[in-house]
C-alpha atoms as a PDB file:
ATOM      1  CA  UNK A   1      63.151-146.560  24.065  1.00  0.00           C
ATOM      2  CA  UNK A   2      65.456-148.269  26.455  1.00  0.00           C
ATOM      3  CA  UNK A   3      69.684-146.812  26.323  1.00  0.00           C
ATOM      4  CA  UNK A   4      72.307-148.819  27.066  1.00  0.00           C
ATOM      5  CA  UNK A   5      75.392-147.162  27.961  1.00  0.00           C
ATOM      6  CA  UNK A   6      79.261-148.151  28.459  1.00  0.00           C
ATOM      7  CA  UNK A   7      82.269-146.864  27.760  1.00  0.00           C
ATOM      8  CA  UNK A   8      83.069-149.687  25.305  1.00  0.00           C
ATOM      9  CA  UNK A   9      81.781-153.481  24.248  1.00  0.00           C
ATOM     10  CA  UNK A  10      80.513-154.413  28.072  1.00  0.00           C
ATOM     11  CA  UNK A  11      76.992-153.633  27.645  1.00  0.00           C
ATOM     12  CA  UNK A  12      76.891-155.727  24.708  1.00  0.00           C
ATOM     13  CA  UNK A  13      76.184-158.147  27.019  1.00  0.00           C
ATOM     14  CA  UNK A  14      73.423-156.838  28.358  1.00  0.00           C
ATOM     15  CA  UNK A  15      71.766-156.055  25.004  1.00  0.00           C
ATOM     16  CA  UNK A  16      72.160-159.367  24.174  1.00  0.00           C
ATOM     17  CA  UNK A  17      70.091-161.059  27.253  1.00  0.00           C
ATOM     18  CA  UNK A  18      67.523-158.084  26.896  1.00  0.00           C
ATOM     19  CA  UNK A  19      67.037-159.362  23.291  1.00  0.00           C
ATOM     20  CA  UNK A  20      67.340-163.107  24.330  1.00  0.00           C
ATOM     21  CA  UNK A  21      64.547-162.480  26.982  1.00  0.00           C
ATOM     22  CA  UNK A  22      62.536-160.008  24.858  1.00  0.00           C
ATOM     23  CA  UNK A  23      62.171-159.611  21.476  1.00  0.00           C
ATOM     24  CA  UNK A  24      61.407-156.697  20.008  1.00  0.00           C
ATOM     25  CA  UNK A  25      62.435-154.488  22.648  1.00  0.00           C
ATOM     26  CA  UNK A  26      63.153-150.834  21.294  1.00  0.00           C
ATOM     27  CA  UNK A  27      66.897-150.530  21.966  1.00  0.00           C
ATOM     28  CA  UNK A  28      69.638-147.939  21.849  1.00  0.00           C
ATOM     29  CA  UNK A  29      73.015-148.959  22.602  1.00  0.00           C
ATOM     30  CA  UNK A  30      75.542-145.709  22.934  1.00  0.00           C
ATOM     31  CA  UNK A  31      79.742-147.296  23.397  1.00  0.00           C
ATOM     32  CA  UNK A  32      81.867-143.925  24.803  1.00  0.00           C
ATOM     33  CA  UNK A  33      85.267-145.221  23.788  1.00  0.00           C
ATOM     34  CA  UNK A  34      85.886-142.161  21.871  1.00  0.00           C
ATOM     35  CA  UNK A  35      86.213-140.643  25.537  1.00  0.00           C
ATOM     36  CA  UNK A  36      88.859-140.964  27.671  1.00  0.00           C
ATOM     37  CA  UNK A  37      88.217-144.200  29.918  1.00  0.00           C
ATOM     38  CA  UNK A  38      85.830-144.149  32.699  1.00  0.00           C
ATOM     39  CA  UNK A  39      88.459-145.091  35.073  1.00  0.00           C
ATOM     40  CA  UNK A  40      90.918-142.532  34.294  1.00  0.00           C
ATOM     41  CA  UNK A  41      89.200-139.984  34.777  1.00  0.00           C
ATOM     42  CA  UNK A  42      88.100-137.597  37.990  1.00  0.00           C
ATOM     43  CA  UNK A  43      84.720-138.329  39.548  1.00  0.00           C
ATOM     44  CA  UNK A  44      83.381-134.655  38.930  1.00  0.00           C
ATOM     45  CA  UNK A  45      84.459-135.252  35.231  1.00  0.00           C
ATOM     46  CA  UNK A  46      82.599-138.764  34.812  1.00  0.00           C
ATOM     47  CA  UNK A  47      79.404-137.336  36.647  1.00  0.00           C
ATOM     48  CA  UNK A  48      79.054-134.490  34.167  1.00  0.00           C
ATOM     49  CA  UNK A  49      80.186-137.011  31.554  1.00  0.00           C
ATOM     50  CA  UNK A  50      77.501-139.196  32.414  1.00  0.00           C
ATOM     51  CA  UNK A  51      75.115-136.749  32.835  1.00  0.00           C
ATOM     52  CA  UNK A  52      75.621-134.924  29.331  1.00  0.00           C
ATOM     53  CA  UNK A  53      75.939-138.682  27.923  1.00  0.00           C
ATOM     54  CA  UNK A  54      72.677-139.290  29.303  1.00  0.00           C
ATOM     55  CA  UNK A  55      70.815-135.612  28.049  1.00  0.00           C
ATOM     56  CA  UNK A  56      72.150-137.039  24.762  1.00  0.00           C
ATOM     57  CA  UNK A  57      70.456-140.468  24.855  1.00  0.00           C
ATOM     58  CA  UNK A  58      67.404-138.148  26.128  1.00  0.00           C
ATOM     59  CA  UNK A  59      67.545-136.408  22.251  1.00  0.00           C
ATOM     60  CA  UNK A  60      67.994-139.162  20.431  1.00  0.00           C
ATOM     61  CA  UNK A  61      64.496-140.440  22.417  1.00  0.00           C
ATOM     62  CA  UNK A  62      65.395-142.277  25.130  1.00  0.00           C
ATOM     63  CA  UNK A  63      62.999-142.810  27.900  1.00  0.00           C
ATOM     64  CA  UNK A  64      65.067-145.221  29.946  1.00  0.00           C
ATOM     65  CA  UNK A  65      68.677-145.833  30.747  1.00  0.00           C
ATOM     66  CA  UNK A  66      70.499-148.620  32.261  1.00  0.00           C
ATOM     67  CA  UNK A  67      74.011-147.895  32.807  1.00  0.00           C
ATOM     68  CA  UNK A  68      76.275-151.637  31.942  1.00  0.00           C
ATOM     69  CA  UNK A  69      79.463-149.751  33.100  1.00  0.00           C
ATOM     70  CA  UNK A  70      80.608-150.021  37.128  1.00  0.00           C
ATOM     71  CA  UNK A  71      82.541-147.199  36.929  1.00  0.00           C
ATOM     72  CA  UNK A  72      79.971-145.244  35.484  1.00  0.00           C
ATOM     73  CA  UNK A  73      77.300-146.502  38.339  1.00  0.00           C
ATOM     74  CA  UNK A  74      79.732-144.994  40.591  1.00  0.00           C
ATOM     75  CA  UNK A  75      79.066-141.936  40.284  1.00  0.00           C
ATOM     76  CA  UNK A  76      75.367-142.078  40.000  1.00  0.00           C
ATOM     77  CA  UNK A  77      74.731-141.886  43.750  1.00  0.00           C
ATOM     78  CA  UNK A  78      76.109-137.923  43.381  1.00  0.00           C
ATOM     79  CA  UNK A  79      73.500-137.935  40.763  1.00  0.00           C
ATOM     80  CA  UNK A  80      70.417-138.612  43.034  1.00  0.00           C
ATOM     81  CA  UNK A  81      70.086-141.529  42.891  1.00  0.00           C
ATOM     82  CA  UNK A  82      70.528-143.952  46.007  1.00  0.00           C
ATOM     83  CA  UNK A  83      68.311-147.236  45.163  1.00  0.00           C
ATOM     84  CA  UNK A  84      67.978-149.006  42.320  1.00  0.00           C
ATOM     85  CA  UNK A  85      66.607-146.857  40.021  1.00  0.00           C
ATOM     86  CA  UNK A  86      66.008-142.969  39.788  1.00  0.00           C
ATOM     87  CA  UNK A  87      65.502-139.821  38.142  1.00  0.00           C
ATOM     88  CA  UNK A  88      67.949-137.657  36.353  1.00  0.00           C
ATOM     89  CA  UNK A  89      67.465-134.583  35.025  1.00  0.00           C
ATOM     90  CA  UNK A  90      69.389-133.634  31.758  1.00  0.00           C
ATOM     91  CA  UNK A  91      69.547-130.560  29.491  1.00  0.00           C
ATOM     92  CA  UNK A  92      67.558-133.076  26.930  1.00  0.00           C
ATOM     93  CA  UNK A  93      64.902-133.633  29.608  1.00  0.00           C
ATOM     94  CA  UNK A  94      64.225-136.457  32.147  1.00  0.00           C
ATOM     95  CA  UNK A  95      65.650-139.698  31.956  1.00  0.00           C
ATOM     96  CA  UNK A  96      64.576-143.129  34.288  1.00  0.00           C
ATOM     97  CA  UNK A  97      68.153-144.388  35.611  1.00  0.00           C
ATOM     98  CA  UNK A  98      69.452-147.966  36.749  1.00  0.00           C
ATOM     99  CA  UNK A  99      72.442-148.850  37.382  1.00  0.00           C
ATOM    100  CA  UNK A 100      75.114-152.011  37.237  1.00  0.00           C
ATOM    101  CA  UNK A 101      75.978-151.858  40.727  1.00  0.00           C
ATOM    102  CA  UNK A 102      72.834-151.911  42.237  1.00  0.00           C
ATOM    103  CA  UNK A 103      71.742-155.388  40.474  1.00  0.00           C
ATOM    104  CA  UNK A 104      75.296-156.764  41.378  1.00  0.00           C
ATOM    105  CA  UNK A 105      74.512-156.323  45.204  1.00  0.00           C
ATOM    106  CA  UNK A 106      70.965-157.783  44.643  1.00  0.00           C
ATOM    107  CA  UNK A 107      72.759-160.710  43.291  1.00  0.00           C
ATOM    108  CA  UNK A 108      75.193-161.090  45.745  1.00  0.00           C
ATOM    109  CA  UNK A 109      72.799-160.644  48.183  1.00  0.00           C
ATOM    110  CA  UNK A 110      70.642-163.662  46.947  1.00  0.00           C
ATOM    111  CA  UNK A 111      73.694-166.138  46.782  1.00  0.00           C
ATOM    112  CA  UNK A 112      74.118-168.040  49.861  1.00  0.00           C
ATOM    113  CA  UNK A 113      77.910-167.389  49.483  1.00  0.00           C
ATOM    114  CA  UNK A 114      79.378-166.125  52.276  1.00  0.00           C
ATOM    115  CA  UNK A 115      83.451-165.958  51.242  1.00  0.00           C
ATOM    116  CA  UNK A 116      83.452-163.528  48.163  1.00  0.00           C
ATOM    117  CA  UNK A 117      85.917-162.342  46.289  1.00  0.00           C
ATOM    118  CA  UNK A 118      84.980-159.021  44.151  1.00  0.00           C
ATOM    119  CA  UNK A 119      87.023-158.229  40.970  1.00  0.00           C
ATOM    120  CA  UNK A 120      86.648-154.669  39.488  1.00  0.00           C
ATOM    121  CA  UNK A 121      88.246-151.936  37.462  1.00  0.00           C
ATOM    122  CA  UNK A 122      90.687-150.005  40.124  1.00  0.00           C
ATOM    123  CA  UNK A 123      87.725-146.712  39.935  1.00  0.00           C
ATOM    124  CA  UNK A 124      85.638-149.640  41.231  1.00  0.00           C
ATOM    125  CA  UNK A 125      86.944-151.543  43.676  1.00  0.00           C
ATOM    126  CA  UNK A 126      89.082-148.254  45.140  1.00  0.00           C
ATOM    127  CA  UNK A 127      85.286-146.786  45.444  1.00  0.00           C
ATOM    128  CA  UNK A 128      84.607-149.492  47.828  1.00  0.00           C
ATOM    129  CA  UNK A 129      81.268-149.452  47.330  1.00  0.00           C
ATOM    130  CA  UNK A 130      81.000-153.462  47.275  1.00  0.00           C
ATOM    131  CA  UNK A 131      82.752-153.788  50.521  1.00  0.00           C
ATOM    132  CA  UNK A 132      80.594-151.241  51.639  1.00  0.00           C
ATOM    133  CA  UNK A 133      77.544-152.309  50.723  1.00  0.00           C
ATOM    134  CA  UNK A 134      77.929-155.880  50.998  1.00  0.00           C
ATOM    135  CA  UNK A 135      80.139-156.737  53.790  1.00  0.00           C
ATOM    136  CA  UNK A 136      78.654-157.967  57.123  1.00  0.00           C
ATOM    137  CA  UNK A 137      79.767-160.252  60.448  1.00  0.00           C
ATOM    138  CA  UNK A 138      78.391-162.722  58.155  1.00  0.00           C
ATOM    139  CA  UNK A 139      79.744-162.224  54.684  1.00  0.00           C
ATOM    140  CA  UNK A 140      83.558-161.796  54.072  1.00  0.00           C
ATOM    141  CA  UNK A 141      84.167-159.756  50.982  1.00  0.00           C
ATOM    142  CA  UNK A 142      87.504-159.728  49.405  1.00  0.00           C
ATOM    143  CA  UNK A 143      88.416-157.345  46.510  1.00  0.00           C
ATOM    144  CA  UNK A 144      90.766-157.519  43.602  1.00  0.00           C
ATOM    145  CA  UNK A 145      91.628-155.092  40.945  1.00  0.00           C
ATOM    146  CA  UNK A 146      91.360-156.461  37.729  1.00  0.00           C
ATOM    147  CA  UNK A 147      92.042-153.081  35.378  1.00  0.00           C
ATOM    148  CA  UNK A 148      93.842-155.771  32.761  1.00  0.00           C
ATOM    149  CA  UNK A 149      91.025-157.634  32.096  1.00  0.00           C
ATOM    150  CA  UNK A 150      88.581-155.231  30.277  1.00  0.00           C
ATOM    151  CA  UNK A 151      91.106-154.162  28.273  1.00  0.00           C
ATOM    152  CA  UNK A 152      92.345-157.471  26.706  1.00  0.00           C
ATOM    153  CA  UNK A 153      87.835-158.111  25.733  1.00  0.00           C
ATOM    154  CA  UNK A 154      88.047-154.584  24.054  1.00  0.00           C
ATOM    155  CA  UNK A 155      90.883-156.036  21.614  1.00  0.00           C
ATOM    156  CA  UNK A 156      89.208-159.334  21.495  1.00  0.00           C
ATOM    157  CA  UNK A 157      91.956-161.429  23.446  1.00  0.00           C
ATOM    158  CA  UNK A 158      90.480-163.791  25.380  1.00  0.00           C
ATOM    159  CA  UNK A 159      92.690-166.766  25.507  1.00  0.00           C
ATOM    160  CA  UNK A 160      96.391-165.370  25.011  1.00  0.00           C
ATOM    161  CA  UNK A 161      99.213-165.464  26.983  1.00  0.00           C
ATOM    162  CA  UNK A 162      99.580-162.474  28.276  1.00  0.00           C
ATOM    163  CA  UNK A 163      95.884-162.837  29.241  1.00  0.00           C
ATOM    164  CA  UNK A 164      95.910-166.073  30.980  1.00  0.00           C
ATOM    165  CA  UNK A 165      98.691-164.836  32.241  1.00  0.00           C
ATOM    166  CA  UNK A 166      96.835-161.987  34.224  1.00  0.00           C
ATOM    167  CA  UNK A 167      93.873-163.463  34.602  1.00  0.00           C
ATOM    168  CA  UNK A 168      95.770-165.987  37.327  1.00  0.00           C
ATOM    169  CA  UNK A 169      97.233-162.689  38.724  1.00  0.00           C
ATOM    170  CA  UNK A 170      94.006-161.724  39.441  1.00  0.00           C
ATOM    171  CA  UNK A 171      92.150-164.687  40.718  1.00  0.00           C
ATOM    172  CA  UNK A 172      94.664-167.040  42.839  1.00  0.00           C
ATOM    173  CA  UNK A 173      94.575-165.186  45.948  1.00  0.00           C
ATOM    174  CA  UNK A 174      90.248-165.629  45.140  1.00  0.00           C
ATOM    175  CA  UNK A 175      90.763-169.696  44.752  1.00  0.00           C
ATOM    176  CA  UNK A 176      89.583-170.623  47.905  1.00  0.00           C
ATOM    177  CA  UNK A 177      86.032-168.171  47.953  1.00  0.00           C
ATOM    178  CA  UNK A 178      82.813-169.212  47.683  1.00  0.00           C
ATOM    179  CA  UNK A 179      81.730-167.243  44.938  1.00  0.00           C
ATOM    180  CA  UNK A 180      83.289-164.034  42.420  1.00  0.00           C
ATOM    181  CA  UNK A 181      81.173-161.346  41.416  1.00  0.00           C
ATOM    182  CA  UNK A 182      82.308-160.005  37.783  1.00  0.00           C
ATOM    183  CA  UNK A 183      82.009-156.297  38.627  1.00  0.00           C
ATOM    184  CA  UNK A 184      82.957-155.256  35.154  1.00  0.00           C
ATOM    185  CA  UNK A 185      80.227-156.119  32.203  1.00  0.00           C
ATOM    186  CA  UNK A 186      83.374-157.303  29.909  1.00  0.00           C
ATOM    187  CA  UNK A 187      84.233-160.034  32.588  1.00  0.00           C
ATOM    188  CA  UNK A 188      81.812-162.776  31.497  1.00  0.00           C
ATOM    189  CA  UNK A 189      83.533-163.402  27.934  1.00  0.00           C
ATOM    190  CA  UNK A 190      86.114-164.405  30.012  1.00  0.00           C
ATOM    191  CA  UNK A 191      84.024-166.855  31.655  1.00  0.00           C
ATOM    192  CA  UNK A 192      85.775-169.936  30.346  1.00  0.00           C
ATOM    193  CA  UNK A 193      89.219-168.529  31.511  1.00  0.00           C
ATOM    194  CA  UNK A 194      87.836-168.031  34.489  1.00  0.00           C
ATOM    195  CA  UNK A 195      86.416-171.626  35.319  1.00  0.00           C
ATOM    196  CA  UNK A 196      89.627-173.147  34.553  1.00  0.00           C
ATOM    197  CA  UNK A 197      91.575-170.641  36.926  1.00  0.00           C
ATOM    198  CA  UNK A 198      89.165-171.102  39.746  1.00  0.00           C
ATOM    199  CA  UNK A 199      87.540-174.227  39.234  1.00  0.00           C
ATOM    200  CA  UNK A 200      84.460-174.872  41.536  1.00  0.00           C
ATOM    201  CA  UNK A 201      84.079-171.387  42.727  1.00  0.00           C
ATOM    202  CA  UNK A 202      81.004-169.861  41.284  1.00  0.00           C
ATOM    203  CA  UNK A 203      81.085-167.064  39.246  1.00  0.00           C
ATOM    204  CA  UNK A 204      78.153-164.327  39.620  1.00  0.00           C
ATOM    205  CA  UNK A 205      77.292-162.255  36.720  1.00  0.00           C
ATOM    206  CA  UNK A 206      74.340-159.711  37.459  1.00  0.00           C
ATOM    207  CA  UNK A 207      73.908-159.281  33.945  1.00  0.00           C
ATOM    208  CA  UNK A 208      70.736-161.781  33.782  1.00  0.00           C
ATOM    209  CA  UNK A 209      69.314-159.998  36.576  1.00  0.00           C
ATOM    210  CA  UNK A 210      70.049-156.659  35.631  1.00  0.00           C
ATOM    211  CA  UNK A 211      68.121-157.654  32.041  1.00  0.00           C
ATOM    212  CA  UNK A 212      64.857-159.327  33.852  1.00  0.00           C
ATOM    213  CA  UNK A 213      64.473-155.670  36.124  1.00  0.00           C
ATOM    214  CA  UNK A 214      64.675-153.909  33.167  1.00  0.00           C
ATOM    215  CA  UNK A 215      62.114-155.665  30.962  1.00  0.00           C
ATOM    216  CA  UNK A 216      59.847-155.810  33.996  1.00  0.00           C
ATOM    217  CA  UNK A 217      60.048-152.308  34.856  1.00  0.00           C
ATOM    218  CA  UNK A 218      61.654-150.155  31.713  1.00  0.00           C
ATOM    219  CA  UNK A 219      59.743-152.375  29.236  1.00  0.00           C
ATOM    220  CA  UNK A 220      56.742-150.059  27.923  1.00  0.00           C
ATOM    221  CA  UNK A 221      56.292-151.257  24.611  1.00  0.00           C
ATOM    222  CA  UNK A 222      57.723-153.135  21.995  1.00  0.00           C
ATOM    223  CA  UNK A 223      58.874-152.416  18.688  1.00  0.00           C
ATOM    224  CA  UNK A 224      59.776-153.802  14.622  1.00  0.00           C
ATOM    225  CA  UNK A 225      62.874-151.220  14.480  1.00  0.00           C
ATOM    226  CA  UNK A 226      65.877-152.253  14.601  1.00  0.00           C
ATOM    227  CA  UNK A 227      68.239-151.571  17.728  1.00  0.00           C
ATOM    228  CA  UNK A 228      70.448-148.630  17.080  1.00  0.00           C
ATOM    229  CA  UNK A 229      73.782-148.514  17.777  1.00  0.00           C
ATOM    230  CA  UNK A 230      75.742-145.268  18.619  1.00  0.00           C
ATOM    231  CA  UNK A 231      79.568-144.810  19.386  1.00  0.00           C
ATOM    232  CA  UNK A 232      82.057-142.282  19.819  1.00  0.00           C
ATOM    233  CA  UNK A 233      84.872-144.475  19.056  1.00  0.00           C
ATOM    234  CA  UNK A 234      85.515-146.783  16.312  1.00  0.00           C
ATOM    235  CA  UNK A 235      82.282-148.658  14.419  1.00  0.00           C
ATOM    236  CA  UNK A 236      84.990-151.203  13.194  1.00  0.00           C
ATOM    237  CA  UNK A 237      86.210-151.601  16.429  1.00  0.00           C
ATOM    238  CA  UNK A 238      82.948-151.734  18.288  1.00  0.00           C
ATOM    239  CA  UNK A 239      81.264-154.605  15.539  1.00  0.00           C
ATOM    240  CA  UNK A 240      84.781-156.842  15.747  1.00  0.00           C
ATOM    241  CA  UNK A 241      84.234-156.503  19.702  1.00  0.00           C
ATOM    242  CA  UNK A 242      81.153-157.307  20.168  1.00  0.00           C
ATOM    243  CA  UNK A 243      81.239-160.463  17.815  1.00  0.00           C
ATOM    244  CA  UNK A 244      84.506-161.494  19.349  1.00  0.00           C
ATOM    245  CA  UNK A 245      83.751-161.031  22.760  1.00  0.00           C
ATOM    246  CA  UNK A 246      79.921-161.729  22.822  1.00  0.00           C
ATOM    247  CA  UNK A 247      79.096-163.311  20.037  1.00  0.00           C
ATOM    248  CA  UNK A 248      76.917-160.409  18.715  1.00  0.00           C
ATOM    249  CA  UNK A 249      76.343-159.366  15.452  1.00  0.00           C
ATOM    250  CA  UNK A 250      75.661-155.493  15.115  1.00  0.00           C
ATOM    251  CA  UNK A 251      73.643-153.385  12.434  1.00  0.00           C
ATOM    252  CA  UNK A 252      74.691-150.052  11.272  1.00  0.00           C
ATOM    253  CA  UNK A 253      76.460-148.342  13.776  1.00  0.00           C
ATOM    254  CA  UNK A 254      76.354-144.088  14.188  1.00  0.00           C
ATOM    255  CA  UNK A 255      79.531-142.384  14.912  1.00  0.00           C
ATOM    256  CA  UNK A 256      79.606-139.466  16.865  1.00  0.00           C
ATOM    257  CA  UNK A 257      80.910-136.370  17.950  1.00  0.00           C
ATOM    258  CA  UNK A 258      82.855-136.956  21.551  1.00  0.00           C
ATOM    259  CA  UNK A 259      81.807-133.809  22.941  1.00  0.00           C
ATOM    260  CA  UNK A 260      78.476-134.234  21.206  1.00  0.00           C
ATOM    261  CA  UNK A 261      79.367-130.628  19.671  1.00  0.00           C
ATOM    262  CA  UNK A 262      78.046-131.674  16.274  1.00  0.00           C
ATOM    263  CA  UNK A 263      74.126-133.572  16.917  1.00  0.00           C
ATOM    264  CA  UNK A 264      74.140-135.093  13.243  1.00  0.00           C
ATOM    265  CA  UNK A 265      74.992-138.737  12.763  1.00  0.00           C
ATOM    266  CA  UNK A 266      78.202-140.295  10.732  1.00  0.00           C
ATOM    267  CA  UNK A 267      77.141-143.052   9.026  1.00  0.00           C
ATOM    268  CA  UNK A 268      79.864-145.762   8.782  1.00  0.00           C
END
């Protein structure tokens, strides 16, 4: 079974072209937003988050995890693992690893674009692991924070205000790029907001690419049972979300434990 994890409704996204590209994959998609925020916490604390996060998935009988969250992938270079994919091993057992970041450079990396602007959560882009990776005498890379953003798709606010009122913020110093890598899985339900802002740049989303690894190479088997859903936050919260944002109808969702203290299930 293949885990999808993020700290709130971003991965959604990814479940939802890993369904649209395969059906019947077994799924498990596990939302942290009972947590504190990925971004607001310490690096030690989100490895050892990610790593008990990941021993859980491991219980529940994952065999596979990719990780939809940036700040999360952040962290999983301290975890061994430096390419695209890796090993982890948890107090639940071994887990296969990929990560967001690694599919966003691949996609960068196949765009001819060579004026990009990168817009992040501020664990993200402060990492600099874009500019690191990516930047060359050839390829300008220019970053902005965009910590508003992710927030507003949690609530479901995607054409407000307040929104469109960050969301220029964010991207008119990026008007004149080639291209804008969404470095935060929430970022595409903004799409539409986006292309007005910015028209004519392109917008890259590695979630497409991310999906097509992971059925080629996470993909053992498929499976009639439905995909399970698993939160630590709010199930009403998560289902509005996801259906707001996405456009994603989910079954019954699980609530858990934060501290995974207590293994049995909530049903909501």
């Amino acid at each position: 079974m293949i885990a999808i994890m993020d700290w709130g409704i971003g991965g959604i996204g990814l479940l939802s072209e890993l369904q649209r590209q395969k059906k019947r994959l077994p799924l498990l998609y596990f939302s942290d937003s009972g947590f504190l925020p990925y971004g607001k916490v310490s690096a030690s604390a989100l490895r050892k988050r990610v790593l008990a996060v990941a021993g859980f998935l491991v219980r529940q009988g994952a065999t596979h995890l990719a990780v939809a969250c940036n700040a999360a992938s952040t962290v999983l270079p301290a975890l061994g693992i430096r390419g695209i994919a890796g090993r982890i091993e948890t107090e639940g057992g071994p887990i296969e690893v990929t990560g967001i970041i690694a599919h966003a450079v691949r996609q960068v990396r196949a765009s001819k674009s060579r004026d990009i602007g990168v817009i992040g959560g501020t664990r993200t882009i402060r990492s600099g692991i874009y500019r690191k990776v990516l930047a060359t005498h050839s390829r300008t890379i220019r970053t902005r924070v965009a910590q508003p953003l992710s927030a507003h798709v949690e609530a479901g606010d995607l054409c407000s205000p307040e929104v469109q009122a960050n969301v220029r913020t964010i991207l008119s110093p990026l008007k004149r790029v080639d291209a804008i890598l969404m470095a935060c899985t929430h970022y595409p339900a903004l799409r539409p907001l986006f292309e007005r802002t910015v028209p004519g740049v392109i917008l890259l989303d590695p979630v497409p690419r991310m999906a097509r690894w992971v059925i080629d190479h996470f993909a053992t088997r498929t499976s009639n049972a439905d995909t399970i859903y698993l939160t630590t936050g709010s199930p009403p919260s998560l289902r509005r979300g996801a259906d707001v944002a996405f456009g994603h109808r989910v079954g019954i969702i699980r609530r858990i434990r934060a501290d995974f203290a207590d293994q049995s299930w909530i049903m909501s």
